[in-house]
PDB file of N, CA and C in Angstrom:
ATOM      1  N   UNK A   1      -2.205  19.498  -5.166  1.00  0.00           N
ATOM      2  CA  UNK A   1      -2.165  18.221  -5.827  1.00  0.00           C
ATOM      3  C   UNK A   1      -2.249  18.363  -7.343  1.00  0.00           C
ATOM      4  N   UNK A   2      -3.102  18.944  -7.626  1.00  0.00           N
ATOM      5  CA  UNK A   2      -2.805  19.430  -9.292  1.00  0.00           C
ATOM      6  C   UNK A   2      -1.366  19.701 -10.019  1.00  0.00           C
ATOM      7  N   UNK A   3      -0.387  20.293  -9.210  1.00  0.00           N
ATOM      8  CA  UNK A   3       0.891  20.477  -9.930  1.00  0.00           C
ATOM      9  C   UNK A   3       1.409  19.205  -9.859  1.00  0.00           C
ATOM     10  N   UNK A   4       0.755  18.227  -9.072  1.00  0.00           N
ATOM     11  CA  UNK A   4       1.688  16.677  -9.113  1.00  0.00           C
ATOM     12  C   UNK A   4       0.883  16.224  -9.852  1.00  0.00           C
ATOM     13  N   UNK A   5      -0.194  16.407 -10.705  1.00  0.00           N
ATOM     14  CA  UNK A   5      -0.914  15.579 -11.572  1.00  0.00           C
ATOM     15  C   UNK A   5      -0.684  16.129 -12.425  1.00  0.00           C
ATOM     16  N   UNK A   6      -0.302  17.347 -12.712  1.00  0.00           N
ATOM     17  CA  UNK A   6       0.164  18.026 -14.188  1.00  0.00           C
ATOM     18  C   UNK A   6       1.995  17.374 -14.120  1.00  0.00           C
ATOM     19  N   UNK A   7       2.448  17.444 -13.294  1.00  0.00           N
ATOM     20  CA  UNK A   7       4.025  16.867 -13.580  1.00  0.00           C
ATOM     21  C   UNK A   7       4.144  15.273 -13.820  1.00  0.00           C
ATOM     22  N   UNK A   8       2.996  14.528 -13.953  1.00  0.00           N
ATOM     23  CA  UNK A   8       3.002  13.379 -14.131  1.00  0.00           C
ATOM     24  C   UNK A   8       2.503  13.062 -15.125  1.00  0.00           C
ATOM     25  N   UNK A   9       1.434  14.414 -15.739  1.00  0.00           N
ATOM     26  CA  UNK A   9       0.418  13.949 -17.026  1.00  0.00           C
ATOM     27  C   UNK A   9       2.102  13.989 -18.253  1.00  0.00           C
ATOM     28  N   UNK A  10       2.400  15.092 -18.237  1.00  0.00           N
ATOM     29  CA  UNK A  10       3.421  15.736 -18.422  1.00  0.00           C
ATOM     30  C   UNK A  10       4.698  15.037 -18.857  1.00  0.00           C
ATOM     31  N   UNK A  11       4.885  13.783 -18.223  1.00  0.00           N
ATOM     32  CA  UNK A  11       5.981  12.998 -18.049  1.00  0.00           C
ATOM     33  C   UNK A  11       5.931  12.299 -19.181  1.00  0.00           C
ATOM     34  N   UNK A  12       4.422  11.697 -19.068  1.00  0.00           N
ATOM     35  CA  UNK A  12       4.324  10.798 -20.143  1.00  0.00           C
ATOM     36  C   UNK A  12       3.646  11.647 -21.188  1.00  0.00           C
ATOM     37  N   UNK A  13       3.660  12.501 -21.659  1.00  0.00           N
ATOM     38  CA  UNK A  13       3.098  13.631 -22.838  1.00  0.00           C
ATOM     39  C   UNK A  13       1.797  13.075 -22.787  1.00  0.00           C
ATOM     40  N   UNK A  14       0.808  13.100 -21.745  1.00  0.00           N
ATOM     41  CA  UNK A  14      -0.425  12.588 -21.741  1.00  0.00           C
ATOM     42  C   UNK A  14      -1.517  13.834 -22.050  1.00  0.00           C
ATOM     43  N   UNK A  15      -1.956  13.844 -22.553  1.00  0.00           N
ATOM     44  CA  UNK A  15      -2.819  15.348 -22.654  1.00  0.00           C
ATOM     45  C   UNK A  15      -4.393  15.292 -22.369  1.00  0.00           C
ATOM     46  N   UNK A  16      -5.027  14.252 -22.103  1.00  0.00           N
ATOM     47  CA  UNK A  16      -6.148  14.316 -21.595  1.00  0.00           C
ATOM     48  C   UNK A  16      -6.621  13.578 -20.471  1.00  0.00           C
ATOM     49  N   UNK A  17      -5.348  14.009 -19.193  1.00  0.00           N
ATOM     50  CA  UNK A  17      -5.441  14.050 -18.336  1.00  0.00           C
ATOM     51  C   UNK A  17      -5.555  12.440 -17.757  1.00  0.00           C
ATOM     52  N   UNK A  18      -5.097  11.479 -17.984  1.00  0.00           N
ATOM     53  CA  UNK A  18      -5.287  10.166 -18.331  1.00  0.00           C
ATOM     54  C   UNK A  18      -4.551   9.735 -16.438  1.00  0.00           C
ATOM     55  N   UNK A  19      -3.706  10.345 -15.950  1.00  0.00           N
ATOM     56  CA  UNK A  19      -3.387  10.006 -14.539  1.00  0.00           C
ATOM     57  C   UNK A  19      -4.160  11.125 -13.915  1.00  0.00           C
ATOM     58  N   UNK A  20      -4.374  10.790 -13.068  1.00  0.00           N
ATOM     59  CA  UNK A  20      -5.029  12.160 -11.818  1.00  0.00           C
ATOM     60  C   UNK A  20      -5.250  11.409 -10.075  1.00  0.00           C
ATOM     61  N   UNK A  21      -5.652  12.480  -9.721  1.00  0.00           N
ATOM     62  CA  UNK A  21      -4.938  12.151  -8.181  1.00  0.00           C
ATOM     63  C   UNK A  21      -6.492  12.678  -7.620  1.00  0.00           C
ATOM     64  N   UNK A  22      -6.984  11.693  -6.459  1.00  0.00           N
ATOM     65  CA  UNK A  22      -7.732  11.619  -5.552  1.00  0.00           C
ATOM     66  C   UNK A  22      -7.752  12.201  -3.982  1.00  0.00           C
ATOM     67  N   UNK A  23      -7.975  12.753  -3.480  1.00  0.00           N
ATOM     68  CA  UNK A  23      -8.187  12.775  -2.218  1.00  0.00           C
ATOM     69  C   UNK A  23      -8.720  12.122  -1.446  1.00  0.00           C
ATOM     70  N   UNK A  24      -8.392  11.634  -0.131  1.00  0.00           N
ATOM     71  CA  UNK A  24      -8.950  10.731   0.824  1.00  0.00           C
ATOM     72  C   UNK A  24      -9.315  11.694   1.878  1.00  0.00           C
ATOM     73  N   UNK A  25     -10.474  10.918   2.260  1.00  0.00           N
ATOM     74  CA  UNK A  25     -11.386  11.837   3.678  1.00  0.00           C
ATOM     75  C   UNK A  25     -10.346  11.613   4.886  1.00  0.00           C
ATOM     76  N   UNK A  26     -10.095  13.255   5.121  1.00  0.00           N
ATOM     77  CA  UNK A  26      -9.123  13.292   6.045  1.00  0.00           C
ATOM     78  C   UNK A  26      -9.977  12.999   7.567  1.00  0.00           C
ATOM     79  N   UNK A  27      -9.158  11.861   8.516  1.00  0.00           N
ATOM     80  CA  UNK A  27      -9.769  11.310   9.716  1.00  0.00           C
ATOM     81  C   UNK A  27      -9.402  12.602  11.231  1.00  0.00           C
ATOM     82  N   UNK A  28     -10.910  12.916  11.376  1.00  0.00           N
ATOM     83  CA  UNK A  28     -10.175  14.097  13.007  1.00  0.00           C
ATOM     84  C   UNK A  28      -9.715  12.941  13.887  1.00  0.00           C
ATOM     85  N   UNK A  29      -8.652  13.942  14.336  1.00  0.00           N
ATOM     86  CA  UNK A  29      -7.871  12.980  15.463  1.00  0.00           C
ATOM     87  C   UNK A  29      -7.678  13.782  16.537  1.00  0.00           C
ATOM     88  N   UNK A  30      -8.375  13.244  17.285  1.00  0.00           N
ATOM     89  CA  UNK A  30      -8.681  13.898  18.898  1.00  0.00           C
ATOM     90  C   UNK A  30      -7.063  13.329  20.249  1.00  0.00           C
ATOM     91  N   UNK A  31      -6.032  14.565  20.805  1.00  0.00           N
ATOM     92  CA  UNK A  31      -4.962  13.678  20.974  1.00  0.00           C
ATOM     93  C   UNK A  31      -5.382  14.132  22.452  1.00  0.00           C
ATOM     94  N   UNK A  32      -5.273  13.077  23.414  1.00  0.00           N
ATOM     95  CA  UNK A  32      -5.354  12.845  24.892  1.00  0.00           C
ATOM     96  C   UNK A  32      -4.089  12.611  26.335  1.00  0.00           C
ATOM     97  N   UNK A  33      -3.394  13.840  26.599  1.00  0.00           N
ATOM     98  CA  UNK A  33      -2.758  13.213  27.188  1.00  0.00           C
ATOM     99  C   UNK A  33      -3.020  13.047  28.759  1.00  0.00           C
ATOM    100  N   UNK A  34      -2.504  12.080  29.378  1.00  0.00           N
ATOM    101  CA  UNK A  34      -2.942  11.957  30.852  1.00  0.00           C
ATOM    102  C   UNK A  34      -1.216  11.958  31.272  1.00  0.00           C
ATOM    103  N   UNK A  35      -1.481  12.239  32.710  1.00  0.00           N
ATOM    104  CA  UNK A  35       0.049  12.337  33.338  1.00  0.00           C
ATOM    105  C   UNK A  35       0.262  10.794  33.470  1.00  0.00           C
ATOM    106  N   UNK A  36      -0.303  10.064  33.642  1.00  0.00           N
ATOM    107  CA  UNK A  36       0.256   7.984  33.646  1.00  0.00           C
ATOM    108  C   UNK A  36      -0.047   8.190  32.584  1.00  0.00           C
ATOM    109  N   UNK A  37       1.133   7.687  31.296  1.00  0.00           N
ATOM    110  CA  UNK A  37       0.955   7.156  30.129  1.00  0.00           C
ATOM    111  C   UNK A  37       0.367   5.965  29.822  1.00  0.00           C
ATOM    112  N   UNK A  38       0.528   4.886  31.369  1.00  0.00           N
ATOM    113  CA  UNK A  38       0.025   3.205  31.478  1.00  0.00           C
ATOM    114  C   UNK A  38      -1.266   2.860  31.108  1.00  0.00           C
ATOM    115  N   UNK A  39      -2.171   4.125  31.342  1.00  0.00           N
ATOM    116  CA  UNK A  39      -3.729   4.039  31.397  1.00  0.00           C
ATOM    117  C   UNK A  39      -4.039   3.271  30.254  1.00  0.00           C
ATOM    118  N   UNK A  40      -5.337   2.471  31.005  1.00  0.00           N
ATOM    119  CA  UNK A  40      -5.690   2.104  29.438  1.00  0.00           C
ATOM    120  C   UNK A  40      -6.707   3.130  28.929  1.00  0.00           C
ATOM    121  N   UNK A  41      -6.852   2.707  27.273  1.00  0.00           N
ATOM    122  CA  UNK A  41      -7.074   3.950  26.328  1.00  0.00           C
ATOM    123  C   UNK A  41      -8.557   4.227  26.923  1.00  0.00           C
ATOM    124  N   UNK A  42      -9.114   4.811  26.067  1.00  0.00           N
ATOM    125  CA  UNK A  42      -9.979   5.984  26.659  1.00  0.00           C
ATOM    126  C   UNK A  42     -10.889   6.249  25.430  1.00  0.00           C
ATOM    127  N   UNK A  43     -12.547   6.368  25.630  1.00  0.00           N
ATOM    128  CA  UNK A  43     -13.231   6.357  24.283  1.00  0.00           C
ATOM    129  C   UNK A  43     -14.531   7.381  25.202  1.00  0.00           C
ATOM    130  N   UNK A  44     -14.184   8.301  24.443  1.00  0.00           N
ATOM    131  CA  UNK A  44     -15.608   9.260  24.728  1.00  0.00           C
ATOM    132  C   UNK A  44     -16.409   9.352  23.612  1.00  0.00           C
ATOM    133  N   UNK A  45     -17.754   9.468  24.357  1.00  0.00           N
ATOM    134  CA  UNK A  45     -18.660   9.922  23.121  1.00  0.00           C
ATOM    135  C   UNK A  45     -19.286  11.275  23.852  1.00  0.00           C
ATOM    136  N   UNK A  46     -20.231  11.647  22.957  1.00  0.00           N
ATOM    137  CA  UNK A  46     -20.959  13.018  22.991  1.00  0.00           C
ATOM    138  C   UNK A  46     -22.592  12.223  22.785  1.00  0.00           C
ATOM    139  N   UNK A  47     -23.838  12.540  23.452  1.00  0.00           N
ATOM    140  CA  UNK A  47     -25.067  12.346  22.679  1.00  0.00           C
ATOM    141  C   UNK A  47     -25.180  12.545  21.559  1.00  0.00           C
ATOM    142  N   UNK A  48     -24.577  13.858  21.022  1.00  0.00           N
ATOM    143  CA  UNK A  48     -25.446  14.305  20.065  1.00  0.00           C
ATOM    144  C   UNK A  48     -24.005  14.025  18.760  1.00  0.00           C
ATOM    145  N   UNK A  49     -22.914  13.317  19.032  1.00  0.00           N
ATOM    146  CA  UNK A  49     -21.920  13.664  17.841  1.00  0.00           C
ATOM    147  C   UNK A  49     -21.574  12.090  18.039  1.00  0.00           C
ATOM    148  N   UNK A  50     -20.798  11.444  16.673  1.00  0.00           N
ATOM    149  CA  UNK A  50     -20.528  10.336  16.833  1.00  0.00           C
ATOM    150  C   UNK A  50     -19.748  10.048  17.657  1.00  0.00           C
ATOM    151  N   UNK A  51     -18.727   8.750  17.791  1.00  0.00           N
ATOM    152  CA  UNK A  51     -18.239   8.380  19.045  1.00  0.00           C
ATOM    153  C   UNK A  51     -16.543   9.264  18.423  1.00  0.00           C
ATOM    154  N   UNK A  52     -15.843   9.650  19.265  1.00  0.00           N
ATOM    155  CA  UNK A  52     -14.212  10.178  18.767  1.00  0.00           C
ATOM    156  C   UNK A  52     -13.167   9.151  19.876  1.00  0.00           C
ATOM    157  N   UNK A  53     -12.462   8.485  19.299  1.00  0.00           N
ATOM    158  CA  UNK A  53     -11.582   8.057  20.276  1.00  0.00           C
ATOM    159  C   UNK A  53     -10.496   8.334  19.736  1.00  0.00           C
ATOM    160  N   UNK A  54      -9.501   8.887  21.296  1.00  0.00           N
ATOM    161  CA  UNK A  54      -8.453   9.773  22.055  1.00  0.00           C
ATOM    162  C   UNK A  54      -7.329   9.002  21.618  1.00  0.00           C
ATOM    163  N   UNK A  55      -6.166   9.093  21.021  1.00  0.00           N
ATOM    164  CA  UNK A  55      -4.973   8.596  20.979  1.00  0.00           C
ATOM    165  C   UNK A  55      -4.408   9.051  22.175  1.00  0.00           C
ATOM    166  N   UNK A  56      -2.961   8.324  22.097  1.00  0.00           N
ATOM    167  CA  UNK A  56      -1.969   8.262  22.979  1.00  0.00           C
ATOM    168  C   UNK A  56      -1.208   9.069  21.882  1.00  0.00           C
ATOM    169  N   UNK A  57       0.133   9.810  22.760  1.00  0.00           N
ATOM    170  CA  UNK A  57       1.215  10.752  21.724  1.00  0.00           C
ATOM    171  C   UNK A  57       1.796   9.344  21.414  1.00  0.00           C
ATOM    172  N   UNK A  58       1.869   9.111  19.791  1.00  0.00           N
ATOM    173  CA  UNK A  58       2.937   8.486  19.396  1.00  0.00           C
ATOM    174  C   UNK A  58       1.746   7.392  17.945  1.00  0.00           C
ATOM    175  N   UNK A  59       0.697   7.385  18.672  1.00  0.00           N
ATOM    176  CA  UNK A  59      -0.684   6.677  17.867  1.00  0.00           C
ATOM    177  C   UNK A  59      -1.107   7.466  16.678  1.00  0.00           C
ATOM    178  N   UNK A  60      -1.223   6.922  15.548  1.00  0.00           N
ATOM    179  CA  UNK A  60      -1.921   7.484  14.834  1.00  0.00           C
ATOM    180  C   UNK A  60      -2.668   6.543  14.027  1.00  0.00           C
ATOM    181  N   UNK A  61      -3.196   6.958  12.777  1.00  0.00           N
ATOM    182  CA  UNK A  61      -3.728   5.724  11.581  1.00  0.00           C
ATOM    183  C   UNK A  61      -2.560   6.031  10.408  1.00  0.00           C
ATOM    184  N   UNK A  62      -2.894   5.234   9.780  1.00  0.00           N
ATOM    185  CA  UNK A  62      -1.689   5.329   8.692  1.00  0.00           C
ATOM    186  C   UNK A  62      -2.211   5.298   7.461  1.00  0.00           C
ATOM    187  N   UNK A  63      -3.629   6.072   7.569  1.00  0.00           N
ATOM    188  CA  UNK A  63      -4.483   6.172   6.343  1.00  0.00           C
ATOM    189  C   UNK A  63      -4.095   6.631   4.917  1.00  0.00           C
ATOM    190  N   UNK A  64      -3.849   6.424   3.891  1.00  0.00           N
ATOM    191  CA  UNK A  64      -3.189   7.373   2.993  1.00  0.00           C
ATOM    192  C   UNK A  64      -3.921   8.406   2.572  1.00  0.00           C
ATOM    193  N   UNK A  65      -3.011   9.869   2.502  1.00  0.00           N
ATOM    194  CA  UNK A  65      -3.452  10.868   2.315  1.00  0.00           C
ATOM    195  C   UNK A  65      -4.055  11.233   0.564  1.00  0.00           C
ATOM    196  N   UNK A  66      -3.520  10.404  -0.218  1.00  0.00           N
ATOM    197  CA  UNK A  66      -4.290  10.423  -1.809  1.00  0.00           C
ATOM    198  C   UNK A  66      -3.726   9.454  -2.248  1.00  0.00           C
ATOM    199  N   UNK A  67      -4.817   9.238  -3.593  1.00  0.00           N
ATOM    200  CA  UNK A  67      -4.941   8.135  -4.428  1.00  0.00           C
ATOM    201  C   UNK A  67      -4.196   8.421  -5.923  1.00  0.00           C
ATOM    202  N   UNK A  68      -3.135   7.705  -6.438  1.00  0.00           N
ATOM    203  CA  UNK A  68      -2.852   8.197  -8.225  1.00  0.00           C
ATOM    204  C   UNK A  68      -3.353   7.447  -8.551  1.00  0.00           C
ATOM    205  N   UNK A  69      -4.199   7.489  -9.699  1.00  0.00           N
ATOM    206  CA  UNK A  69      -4.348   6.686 -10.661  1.00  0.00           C
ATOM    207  C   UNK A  69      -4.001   6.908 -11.895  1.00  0.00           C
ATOM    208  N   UNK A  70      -3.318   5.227 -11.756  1.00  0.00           N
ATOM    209  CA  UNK A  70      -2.610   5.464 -13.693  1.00  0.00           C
ATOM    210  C   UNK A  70      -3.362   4.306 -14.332  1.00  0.00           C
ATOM    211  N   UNK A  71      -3.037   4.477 -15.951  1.00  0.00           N
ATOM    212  CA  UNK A  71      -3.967   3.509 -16.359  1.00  0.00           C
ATOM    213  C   UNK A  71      -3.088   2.677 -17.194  1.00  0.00           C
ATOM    214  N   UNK A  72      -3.602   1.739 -17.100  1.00  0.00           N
ATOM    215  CA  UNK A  72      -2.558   0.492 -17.800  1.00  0.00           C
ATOM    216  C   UNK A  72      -2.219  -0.164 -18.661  1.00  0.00           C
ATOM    217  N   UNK A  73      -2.340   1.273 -19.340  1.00  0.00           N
ATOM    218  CA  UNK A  73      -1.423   1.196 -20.597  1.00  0.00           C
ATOM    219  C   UNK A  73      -0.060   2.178 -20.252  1.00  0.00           C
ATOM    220  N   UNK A  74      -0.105   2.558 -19.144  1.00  0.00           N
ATOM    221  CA  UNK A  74       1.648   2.864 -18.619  1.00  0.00           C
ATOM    222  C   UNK A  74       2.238   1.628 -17.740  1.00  0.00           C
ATOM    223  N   UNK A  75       1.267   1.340 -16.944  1.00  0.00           N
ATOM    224  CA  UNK A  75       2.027   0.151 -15.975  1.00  0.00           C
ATOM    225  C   UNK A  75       0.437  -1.143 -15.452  1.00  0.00           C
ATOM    226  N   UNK A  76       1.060  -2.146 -15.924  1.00  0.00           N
ATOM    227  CA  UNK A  76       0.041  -3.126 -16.211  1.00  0.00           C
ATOM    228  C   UNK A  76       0.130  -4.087 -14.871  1.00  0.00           C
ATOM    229  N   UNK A  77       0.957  -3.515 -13.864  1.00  0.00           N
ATOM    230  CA  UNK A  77       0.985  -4.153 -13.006  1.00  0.00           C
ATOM    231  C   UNK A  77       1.938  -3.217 -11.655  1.00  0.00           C
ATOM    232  N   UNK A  78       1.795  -3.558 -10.448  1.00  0.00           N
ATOM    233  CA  UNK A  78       2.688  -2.845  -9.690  1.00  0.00           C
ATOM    234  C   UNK A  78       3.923  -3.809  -9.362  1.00  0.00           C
ATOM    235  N   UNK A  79       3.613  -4.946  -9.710  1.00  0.00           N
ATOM    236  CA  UNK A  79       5.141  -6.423  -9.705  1.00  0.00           C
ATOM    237  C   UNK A  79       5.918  -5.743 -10.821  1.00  0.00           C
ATOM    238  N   UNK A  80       7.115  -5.503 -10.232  1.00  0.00           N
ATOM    239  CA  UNK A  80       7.768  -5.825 -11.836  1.00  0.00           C
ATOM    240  C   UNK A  80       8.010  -6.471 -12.562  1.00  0.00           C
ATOM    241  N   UNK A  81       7.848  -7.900 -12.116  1.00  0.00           N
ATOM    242  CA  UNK A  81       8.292  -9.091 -13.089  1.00  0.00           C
ATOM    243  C   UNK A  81       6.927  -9.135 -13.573  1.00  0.00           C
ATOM    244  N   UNK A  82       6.067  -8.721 -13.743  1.00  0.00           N
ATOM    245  CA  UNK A  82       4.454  -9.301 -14.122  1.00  0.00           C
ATOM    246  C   UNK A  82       4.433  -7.643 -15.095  1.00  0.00           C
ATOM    247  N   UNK A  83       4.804  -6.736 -14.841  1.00  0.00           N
ATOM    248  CA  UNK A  83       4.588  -5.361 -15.604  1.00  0.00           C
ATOM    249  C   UNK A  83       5.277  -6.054 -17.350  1.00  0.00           C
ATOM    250  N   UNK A  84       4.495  -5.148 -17.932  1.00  0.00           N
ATOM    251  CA  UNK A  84       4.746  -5.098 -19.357  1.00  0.00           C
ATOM    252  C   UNK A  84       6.245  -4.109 -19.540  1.00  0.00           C
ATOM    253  N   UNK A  85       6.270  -3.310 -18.858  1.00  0.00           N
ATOM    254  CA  UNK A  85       7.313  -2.240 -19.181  1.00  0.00           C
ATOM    255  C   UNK A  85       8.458  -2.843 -18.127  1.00  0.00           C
ATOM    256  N   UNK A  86       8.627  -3.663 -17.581  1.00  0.00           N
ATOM    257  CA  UNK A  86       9.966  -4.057 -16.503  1.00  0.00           C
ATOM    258  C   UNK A  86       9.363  -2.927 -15.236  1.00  0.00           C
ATOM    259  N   UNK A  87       8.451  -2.684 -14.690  1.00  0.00           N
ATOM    260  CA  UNK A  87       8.512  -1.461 -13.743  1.00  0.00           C
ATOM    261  C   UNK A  87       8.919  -0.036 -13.870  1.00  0.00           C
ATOM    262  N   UNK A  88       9.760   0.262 -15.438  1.00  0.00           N
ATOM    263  CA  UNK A  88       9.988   1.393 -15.914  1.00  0.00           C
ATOM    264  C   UNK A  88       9.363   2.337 -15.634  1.00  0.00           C
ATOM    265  N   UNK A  89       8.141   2.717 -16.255  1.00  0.00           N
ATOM    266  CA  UNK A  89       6.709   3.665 -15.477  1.00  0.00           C
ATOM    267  C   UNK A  89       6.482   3.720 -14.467  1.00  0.00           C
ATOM    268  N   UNK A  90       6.395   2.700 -13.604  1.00  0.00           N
ATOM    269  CA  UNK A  90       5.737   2.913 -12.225  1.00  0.00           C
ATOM    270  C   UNK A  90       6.953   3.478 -11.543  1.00  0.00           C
ATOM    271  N   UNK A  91       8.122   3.103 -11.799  1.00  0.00           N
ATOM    272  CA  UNK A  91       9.539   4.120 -10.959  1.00  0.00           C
ATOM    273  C   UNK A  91       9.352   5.132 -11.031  1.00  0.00           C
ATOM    274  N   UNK A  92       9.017   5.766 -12.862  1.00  0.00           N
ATOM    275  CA  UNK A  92       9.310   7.270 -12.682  1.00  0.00           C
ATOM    276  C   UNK A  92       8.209   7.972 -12.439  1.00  0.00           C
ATOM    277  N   UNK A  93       6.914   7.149 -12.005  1.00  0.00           N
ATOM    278  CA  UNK A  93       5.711   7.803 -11.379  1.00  0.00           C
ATOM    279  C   UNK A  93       5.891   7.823  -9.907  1.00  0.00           C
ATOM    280  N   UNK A  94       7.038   7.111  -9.448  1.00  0.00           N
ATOM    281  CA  UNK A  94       6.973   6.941  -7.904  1.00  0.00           C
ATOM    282  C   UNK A  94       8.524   8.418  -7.410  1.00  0.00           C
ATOM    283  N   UNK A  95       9.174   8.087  -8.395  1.00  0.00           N
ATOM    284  CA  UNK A  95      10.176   8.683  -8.562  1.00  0.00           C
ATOM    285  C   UNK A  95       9.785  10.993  -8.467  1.00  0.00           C
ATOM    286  N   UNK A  96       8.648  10.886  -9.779  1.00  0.00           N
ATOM    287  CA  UNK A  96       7.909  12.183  -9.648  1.00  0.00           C
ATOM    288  C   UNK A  96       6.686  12.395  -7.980  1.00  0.00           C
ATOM    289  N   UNK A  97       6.785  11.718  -7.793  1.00  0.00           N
ATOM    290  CA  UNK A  97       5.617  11.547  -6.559  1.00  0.00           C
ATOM    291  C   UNK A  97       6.551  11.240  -5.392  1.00  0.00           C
ATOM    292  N   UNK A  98       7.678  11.092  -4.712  1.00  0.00           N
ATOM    293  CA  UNK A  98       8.398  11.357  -3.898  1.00  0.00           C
ATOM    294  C   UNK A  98       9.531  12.618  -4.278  1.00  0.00           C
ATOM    295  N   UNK A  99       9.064  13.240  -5.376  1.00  0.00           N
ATOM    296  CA  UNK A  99      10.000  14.658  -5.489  1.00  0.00           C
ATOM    297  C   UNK A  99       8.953  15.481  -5.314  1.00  0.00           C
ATOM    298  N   UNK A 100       7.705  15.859  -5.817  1.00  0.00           N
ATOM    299  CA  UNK A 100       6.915  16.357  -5.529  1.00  0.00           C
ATOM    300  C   UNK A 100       5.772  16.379  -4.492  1.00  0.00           C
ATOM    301  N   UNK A 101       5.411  15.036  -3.787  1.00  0.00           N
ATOM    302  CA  UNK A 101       4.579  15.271  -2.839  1.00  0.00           C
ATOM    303  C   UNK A 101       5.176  16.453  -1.657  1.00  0.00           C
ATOM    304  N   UNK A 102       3.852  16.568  -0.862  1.00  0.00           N
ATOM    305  CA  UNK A 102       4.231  17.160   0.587  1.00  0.00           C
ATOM    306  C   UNK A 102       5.072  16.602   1.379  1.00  0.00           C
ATOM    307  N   UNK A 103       5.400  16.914   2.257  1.00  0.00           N
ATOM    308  CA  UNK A 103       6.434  16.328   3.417  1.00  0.00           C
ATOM    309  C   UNK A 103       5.168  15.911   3.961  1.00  0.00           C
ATOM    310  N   UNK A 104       5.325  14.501   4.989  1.00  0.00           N
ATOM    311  CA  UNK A 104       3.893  13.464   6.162  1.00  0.00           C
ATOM    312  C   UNK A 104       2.709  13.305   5.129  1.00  0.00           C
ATOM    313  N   UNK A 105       3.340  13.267   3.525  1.00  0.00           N
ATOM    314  CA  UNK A 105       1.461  12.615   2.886  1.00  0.00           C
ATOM    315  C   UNK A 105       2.208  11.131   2.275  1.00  0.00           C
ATOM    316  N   UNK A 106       1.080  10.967   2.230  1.00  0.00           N
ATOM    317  CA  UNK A 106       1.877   9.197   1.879  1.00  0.00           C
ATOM    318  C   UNK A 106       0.266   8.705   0.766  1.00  0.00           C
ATOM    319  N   UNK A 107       0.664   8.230   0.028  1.00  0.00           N
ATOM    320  CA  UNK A 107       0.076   7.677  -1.520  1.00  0.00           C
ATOM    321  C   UNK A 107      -0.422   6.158  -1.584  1.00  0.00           C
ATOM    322  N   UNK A 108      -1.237   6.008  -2.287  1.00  0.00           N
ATOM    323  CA  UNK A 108      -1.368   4.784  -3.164  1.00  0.00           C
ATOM    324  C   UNK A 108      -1.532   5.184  -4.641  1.00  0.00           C
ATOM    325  N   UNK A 109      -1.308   3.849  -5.196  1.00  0.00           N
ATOM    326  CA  UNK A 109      -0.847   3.860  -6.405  1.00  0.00           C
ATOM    327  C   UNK A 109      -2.202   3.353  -6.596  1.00  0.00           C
ATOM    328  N   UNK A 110      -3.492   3.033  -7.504  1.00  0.00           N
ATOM    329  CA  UNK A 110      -4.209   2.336  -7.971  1.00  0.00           C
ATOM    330  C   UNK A 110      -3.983   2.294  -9.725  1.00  0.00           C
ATOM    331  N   UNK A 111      -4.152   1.054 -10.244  1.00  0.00           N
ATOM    332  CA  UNK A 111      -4.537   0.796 -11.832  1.00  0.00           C
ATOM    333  C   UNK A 111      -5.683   0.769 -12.307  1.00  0.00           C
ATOM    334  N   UNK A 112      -5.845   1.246 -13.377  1.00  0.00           N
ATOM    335  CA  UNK A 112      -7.489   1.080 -14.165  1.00  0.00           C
ATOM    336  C   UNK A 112      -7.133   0.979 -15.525  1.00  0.00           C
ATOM    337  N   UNK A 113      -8.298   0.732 -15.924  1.00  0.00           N
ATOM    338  CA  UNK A 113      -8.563  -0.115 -17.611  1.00  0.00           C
ATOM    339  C   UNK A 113      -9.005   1.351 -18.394  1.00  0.00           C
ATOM    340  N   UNK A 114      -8.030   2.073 -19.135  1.00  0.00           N
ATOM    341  CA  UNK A 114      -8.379   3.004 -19.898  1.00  0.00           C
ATOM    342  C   UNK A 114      -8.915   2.733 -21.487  1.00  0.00           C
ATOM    343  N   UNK A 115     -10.344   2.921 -21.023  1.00  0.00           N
ATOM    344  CA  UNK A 115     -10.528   2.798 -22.586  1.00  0.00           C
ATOM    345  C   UNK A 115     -10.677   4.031 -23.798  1.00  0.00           C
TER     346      UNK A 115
END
């Protein structure tokens, strides 16, 4: 994730690191298959471990795998009609972040008040 936060600081000649990228707590996913797919779902626990419930093949969460944050004095909004720049910035931050992410990670964008 660092080479996508250096190719973005980068973009905008930002030098003290003013976008940077978060990680999200990756969720274990316990996968269950039974020979009847019909069953209904299925929730085990353990005494001693919290509760884990079993997907079906095809189930997942759609949690996002990291956070960018830019600050808004590049993009003052994620609307484009409400952005200061026409959406200009936020394209070529979305634009660098679908050339560079991983293949199956998926993003949010968050804004903050850089002072």
């Amino acid at each position: 994730m660092m080479y996508i936060e250096k190719a973005l600081n980068e973009a905008f000649y930002l030098k003290e690191r003013q976008i940077w990228i978060e990680s999200t707590a990756a969720e274990d996913m316990v996968f269950w298959h039974r020979r009847d797919e019909m069953q209904k779902d299925c929730y085990m626990y353990r005494r001693t471990e919290k509760s884990v419930t079993l997907k079906r093949r095809g189930e997942s969460s759609y949690k996002d795998s990291f956070v960018v944050w830019v600050p808004t004095f590049l993009c003052t909004s994620e609307n484009t009609e409400e952005d200061k720049y026409g959406g200009r910035n936020l394209r070529e931050i979305r634009n660098l972040l679908s050339y560079y992410k991983p293949a199956g990670r998926t993003y949010r964008i968050e804004l903050y008040d850089y002072e």
